[in-house]
PDB file of N, CA and C in Angstrom:
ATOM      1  N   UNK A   1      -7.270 -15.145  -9.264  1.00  0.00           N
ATOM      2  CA  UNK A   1      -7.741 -13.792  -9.128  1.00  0.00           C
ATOM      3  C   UNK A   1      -7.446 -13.297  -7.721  1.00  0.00           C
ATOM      4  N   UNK A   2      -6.883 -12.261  -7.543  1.00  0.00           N
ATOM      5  CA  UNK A   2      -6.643 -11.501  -6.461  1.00  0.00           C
ATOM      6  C   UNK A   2      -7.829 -11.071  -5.833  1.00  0.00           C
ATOM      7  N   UNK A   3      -8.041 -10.757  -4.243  1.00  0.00           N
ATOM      8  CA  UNK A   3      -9.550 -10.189  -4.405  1.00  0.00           C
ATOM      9  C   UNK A   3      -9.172  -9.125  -3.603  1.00  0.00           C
ATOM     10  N   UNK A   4      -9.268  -8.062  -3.636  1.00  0.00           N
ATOM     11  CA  UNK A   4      -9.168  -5.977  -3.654  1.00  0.00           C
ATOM     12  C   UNK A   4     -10.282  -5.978  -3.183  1.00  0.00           C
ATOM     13  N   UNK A   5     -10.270  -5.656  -1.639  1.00  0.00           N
ATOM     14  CA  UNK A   5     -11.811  -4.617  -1.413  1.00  0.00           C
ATOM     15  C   UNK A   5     -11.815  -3.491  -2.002  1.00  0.00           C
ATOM     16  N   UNK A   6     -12.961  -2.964  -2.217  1.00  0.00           N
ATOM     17  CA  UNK A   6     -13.260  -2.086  -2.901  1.00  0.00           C
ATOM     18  C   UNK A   6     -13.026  -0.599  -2.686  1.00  0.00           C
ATOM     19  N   UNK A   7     -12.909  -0.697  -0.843  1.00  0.00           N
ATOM     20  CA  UNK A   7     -12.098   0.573  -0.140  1.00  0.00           C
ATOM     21  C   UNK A   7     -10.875   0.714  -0.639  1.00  0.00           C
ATOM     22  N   UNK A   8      -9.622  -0.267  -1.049  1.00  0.00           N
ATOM     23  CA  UNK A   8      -8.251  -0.859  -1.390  1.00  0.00           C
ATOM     24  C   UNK A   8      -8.099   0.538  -2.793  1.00  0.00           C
ATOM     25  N   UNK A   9      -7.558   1.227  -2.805  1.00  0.00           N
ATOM     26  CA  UNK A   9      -6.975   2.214  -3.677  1.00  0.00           C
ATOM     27  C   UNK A   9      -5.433   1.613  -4.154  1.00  0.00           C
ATOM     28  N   UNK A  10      -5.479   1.723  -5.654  1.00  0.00           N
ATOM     29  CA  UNK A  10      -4.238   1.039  -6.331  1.00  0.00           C
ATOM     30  C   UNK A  10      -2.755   1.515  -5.564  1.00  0.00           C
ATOM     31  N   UNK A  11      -3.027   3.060  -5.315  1.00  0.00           N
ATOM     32  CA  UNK A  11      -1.730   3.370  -4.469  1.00  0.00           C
ATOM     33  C   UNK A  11      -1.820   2.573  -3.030  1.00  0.00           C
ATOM     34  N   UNK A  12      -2.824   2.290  -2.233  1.00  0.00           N
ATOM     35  CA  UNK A  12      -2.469   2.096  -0.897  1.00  0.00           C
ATOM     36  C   UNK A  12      -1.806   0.357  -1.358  1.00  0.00           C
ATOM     37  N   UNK A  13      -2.596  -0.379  -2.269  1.00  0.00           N
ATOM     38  CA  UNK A  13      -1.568  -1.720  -2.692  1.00  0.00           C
ATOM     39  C   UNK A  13      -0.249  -1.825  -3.223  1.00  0.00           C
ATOM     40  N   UNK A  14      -0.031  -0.712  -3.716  1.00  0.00           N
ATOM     41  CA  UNK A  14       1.387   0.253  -4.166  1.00  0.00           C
ATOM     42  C   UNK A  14       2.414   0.030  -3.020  1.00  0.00           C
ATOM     43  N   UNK A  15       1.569   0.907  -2.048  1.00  0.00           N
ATOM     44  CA  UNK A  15       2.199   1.174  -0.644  1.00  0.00           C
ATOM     45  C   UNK A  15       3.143   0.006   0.179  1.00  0.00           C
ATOM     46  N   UNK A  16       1.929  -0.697   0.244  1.00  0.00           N
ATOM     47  CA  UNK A  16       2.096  -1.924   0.719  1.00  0.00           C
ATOM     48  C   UNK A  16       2.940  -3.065   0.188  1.00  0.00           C
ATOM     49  N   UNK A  17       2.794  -3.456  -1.016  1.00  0.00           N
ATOM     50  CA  UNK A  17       4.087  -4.142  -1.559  1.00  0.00           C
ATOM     51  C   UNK A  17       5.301  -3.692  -1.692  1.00  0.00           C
ATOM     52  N   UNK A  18       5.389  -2.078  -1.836  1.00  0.00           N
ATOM     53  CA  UNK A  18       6.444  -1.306  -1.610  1.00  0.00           C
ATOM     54  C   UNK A  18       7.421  -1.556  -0.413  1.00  0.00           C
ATOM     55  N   UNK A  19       6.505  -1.676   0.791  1.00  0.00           N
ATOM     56  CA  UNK A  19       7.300  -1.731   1.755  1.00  0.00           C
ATOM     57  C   UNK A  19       7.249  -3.126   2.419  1.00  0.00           C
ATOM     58  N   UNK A  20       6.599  -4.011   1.580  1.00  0.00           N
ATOM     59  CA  UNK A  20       7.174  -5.882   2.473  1.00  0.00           C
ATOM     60  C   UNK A  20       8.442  -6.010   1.639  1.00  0.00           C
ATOM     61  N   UNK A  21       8.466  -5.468  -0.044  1.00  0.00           N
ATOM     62  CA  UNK A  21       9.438  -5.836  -0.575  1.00  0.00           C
ATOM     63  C   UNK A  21      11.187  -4.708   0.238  1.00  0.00           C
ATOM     64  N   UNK A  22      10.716  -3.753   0.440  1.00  0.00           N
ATOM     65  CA  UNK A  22      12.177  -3.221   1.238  1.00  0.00           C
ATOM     66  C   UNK A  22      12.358  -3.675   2.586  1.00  0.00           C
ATOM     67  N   UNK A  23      11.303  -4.317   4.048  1.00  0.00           N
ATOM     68  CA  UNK A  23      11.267  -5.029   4.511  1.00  0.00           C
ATOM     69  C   UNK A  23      12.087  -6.767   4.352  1.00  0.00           C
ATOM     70  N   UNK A  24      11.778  -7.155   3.120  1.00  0.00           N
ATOM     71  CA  UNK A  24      12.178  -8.507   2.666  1.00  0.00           C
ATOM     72  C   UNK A  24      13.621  -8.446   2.263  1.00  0.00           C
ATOM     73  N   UNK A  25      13.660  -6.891   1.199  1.00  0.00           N
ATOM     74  CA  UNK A  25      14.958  -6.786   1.169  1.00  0.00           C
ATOM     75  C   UNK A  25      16.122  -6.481   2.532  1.00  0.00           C
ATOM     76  N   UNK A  26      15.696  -6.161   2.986  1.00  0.00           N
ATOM     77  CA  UNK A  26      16.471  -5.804   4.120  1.00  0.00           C
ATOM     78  C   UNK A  26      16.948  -6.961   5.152  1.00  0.00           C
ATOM     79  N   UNK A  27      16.235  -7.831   5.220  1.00  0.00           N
ATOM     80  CA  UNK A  27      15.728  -9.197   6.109  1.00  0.00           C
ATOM     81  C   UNK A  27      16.798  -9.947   5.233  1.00  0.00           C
ATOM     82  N   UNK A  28      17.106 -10.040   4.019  1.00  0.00           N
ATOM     83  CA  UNK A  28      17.893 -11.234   3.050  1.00  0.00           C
ATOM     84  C   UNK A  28      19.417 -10.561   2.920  1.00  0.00           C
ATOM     85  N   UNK A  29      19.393  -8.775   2.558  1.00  0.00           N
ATOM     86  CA  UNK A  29      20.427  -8.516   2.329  1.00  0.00           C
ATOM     87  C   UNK A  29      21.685  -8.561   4.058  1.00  0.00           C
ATOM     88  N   UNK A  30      20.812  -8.557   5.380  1.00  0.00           N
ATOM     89  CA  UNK A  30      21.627  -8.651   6.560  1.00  0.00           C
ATOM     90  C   UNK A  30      22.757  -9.761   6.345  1.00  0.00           C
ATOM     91  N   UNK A  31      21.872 -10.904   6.848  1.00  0.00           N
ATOM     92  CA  UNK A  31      22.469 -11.872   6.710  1.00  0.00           C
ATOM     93  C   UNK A  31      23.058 -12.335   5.501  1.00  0.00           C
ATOM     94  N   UNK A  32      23.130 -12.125   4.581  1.00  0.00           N
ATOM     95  CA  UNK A  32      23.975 -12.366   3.362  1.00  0.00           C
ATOM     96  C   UNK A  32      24.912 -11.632   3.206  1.00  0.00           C
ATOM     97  N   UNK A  33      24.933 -10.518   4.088  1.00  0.00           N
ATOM     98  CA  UNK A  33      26.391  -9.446   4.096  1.00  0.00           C
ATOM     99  C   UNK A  33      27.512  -9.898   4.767  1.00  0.00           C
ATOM    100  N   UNK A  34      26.514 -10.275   6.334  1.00  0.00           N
ATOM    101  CA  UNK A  34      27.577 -11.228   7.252  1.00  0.00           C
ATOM    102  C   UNK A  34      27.877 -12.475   6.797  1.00  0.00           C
ATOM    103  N   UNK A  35      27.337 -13.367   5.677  1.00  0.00           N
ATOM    104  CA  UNK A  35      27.622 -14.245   5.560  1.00  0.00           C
ATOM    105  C   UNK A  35      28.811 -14.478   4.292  1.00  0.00           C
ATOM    106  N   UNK A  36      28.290 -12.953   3.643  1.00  0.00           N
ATOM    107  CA  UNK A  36      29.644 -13.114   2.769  1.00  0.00           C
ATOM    108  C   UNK A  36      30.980 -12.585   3.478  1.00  0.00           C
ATOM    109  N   UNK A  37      30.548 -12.134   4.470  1.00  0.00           N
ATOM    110  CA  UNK A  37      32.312 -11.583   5.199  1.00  0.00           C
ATOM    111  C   UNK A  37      32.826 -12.399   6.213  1.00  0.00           C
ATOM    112  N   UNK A  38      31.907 -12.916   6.653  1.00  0.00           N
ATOM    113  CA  UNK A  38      32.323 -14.457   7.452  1.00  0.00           C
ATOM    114  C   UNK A  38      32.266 -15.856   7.008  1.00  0.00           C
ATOM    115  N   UNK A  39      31.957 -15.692   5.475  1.00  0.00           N
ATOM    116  CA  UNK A  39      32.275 -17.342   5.223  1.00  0.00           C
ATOM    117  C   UNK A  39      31.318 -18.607   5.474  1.00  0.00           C
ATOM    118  N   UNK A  40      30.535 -18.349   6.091  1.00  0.00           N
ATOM    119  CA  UNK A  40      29.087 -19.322   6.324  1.00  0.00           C
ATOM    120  C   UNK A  40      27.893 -19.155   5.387  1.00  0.00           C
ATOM    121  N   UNK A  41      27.471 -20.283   4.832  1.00  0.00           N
ATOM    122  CA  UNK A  41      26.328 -20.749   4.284  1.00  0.00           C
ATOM    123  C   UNK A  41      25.089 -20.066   4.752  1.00  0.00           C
ATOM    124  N   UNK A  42      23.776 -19.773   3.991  1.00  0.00           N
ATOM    125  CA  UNK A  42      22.579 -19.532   5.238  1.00  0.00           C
ATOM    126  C   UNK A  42      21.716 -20.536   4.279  1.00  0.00           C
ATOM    127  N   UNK A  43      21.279 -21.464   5.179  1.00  0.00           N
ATOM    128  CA  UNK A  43      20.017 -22.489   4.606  1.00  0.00           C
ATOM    129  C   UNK A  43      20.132 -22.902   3.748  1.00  0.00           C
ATOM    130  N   UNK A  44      21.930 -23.253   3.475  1.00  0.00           N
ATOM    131  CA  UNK A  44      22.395 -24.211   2.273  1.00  0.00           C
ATOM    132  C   UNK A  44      22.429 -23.462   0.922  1.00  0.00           C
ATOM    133  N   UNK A  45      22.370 -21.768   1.144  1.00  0.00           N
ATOM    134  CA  UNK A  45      22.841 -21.218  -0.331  1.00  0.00           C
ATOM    135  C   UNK A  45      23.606 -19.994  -0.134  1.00  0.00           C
ATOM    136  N   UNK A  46      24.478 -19.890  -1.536  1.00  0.00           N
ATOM    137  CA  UNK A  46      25.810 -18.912  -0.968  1.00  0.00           C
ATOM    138  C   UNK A  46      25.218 -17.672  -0.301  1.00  0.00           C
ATOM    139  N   UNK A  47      25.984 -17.016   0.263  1.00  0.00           N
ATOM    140  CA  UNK A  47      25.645 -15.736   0.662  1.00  0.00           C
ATOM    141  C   UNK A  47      25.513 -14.992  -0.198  1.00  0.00           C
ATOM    142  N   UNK A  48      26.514 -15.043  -1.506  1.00  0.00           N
ATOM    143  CA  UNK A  48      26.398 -13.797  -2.254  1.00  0.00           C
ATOM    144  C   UNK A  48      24.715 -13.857  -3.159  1.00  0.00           C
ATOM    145  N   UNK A  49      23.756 -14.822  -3.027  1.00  0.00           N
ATOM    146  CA  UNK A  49      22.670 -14.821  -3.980  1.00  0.00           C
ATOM    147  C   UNK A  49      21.833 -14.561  -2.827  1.00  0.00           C
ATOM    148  N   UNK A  50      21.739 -14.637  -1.675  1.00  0.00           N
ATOM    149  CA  UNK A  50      21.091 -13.700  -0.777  1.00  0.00           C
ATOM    150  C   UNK A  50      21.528 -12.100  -0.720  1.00  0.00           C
ATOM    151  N   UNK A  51      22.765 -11.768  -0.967  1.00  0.00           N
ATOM    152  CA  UNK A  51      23.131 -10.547  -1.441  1.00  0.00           C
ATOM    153  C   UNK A  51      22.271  -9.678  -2.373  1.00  0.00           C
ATOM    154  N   UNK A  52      22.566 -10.221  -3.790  1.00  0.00           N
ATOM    155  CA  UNK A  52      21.830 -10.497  -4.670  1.00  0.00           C
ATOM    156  C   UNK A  52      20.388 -10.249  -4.748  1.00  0.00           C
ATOM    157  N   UNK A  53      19.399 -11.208  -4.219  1.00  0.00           N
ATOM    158  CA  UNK A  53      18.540 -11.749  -4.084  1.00  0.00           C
ATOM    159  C   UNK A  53      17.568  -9.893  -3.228  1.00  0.00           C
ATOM    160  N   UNK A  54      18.528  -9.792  -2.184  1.00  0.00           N
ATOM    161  CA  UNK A  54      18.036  -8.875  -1.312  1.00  0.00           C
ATOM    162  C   UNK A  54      18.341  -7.390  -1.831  1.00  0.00           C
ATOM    163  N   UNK A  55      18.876  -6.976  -2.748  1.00  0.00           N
ATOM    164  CA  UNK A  55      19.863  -5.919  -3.140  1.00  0.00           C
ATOM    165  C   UNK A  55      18.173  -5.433  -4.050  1.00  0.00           C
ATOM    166  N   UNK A  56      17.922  -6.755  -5.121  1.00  0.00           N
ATOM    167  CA  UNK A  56      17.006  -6.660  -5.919  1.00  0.00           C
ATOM    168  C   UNK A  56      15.687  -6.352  -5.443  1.00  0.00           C
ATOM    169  N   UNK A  57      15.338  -7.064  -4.673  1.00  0.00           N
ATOM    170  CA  UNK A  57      13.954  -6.882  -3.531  1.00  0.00           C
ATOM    171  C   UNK A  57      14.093  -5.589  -2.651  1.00  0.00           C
ATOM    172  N   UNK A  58      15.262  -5.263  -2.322  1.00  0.00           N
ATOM    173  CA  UNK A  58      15.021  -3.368  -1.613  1.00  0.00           C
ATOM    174  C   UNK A  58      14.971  -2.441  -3.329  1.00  0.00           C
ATOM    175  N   UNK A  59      15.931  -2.485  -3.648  1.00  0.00           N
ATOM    176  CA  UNK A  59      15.954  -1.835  -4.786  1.00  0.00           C
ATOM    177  C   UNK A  59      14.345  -1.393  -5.364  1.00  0.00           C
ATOM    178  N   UNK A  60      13.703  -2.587  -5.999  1.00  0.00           N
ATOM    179  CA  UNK A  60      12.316  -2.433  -6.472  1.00  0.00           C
ATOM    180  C   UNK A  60      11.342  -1.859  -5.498  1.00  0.00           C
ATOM    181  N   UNK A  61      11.148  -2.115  -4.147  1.00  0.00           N
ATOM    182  CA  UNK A  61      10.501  -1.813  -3.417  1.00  0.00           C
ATOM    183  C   UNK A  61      10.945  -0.079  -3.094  1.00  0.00           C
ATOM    184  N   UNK A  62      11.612   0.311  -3.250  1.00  0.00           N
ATOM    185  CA  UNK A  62      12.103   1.393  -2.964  1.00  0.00           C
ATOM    186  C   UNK A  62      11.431   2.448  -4.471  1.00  0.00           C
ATOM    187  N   UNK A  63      12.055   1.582  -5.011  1.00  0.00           N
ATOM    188  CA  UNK A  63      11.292   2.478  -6.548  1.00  0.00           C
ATOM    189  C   UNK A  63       9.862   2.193  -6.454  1.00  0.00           C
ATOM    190  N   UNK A  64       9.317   1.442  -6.211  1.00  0.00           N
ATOM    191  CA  UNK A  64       7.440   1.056  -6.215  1.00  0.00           C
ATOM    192  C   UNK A  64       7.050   2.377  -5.597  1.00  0.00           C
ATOM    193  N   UNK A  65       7.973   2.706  -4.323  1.00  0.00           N
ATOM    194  CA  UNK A  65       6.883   3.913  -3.122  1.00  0.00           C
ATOM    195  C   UNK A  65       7.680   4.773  -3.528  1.00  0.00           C
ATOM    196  N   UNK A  66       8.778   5.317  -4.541  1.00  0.00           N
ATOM    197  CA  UNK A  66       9.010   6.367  -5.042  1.00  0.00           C
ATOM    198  C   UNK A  66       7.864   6.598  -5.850  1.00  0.00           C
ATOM    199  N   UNK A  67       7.386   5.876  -6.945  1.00  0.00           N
ATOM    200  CA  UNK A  67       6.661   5.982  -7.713  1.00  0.00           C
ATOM    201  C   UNK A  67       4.975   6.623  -8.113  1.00  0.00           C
ATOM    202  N   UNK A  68       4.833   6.293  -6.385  1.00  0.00           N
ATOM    203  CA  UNK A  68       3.647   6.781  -6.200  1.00  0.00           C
ATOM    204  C   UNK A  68       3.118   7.994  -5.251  1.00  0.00           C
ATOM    205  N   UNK A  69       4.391   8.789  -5.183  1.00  0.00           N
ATOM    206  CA  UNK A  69       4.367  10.015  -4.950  1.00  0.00           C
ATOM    207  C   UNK A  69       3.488  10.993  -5.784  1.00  0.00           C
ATOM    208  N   UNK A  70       2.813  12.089  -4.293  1.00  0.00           N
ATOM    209  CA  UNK A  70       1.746  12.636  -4.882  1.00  0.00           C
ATOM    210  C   UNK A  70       2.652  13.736  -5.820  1.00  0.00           C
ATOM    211  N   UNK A  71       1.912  14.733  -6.745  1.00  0.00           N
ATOM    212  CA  UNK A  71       2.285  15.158  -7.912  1.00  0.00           C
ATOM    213  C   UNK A  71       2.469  16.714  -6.702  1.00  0.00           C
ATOM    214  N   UNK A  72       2.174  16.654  -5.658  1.00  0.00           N
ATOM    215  CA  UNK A  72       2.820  18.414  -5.260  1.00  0.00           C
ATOM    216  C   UNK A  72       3.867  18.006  -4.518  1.00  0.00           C
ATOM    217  N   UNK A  73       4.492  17.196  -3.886  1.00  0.00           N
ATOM    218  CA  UNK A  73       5.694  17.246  -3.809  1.00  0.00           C
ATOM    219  C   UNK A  73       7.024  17.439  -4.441  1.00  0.00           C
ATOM    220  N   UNK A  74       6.523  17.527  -5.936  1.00  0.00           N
ATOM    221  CA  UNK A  74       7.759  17.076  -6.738  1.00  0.00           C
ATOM    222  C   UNK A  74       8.080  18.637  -7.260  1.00  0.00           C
ATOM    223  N   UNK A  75       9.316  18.915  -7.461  1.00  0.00           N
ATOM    224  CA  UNK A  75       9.665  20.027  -7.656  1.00  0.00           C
ATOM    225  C   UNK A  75      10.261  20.482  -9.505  1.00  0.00           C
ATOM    226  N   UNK A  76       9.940  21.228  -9.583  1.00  0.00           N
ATOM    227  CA  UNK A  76      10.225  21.509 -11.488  1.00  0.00           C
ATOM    228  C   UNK A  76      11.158  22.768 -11.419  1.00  0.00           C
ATOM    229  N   UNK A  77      12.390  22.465 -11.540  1.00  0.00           N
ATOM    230  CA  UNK A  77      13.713  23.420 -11.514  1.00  0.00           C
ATOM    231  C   UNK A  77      13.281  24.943 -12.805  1.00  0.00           C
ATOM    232  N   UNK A  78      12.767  24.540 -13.852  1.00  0.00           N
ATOM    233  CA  UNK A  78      12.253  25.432 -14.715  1.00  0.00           C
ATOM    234  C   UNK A  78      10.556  25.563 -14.873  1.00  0.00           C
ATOM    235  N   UNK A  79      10.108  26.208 -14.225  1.00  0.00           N
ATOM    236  CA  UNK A  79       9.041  26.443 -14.150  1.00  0.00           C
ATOM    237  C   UNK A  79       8.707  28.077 -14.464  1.00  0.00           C
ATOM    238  N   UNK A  80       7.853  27.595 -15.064  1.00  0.00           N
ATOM    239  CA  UNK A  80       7.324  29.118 -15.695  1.00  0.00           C
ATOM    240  C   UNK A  80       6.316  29.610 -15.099  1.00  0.00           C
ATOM    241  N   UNK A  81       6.033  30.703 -14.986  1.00  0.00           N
ATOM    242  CA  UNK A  81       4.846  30.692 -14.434  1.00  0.00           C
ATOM    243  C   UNK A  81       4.194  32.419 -14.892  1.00  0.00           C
TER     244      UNK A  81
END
């Protein structure tokens, strides 16, 4: 069981995994870029699954804190009014 203080709002945990995971992604996809264009190993696994690995972890994290955008920012091209 996870334990959520009770101050903890589902978006601010939103928030937050949102951005260790584009953090994390960012941290895996560096070095796996240089490592696929220079040819070196990192910590004994190819570069391209740190590629990979990191591509997937920004990606999601990026969509998590899209996701929880408040509802007046967003704009409606056909709106009636």
């Amino acid at each position: 069981m996870i334990f959520v203080p009770k101050k903890c709002k589902l978006m601010d945990a939103k928030n937050v995994i949102g951005v260790f995971l584009v953090i994390a992604g960012i941290a895996a996809l560096i070095p796996g870029v240089l490592g696929a264009f220079e040819g070196y190993q990192i910590m004994g696994f190819s570069p391209w699954a740190w590629v990979v690995i990191g591509g997937i972890m920004f990606a999601a994290g990026i969509s998590l804190m899209r996701s929880i955008r408040s509802p007046q920012t967003t704009t409606t091209v056909n709106k009636l009014d």
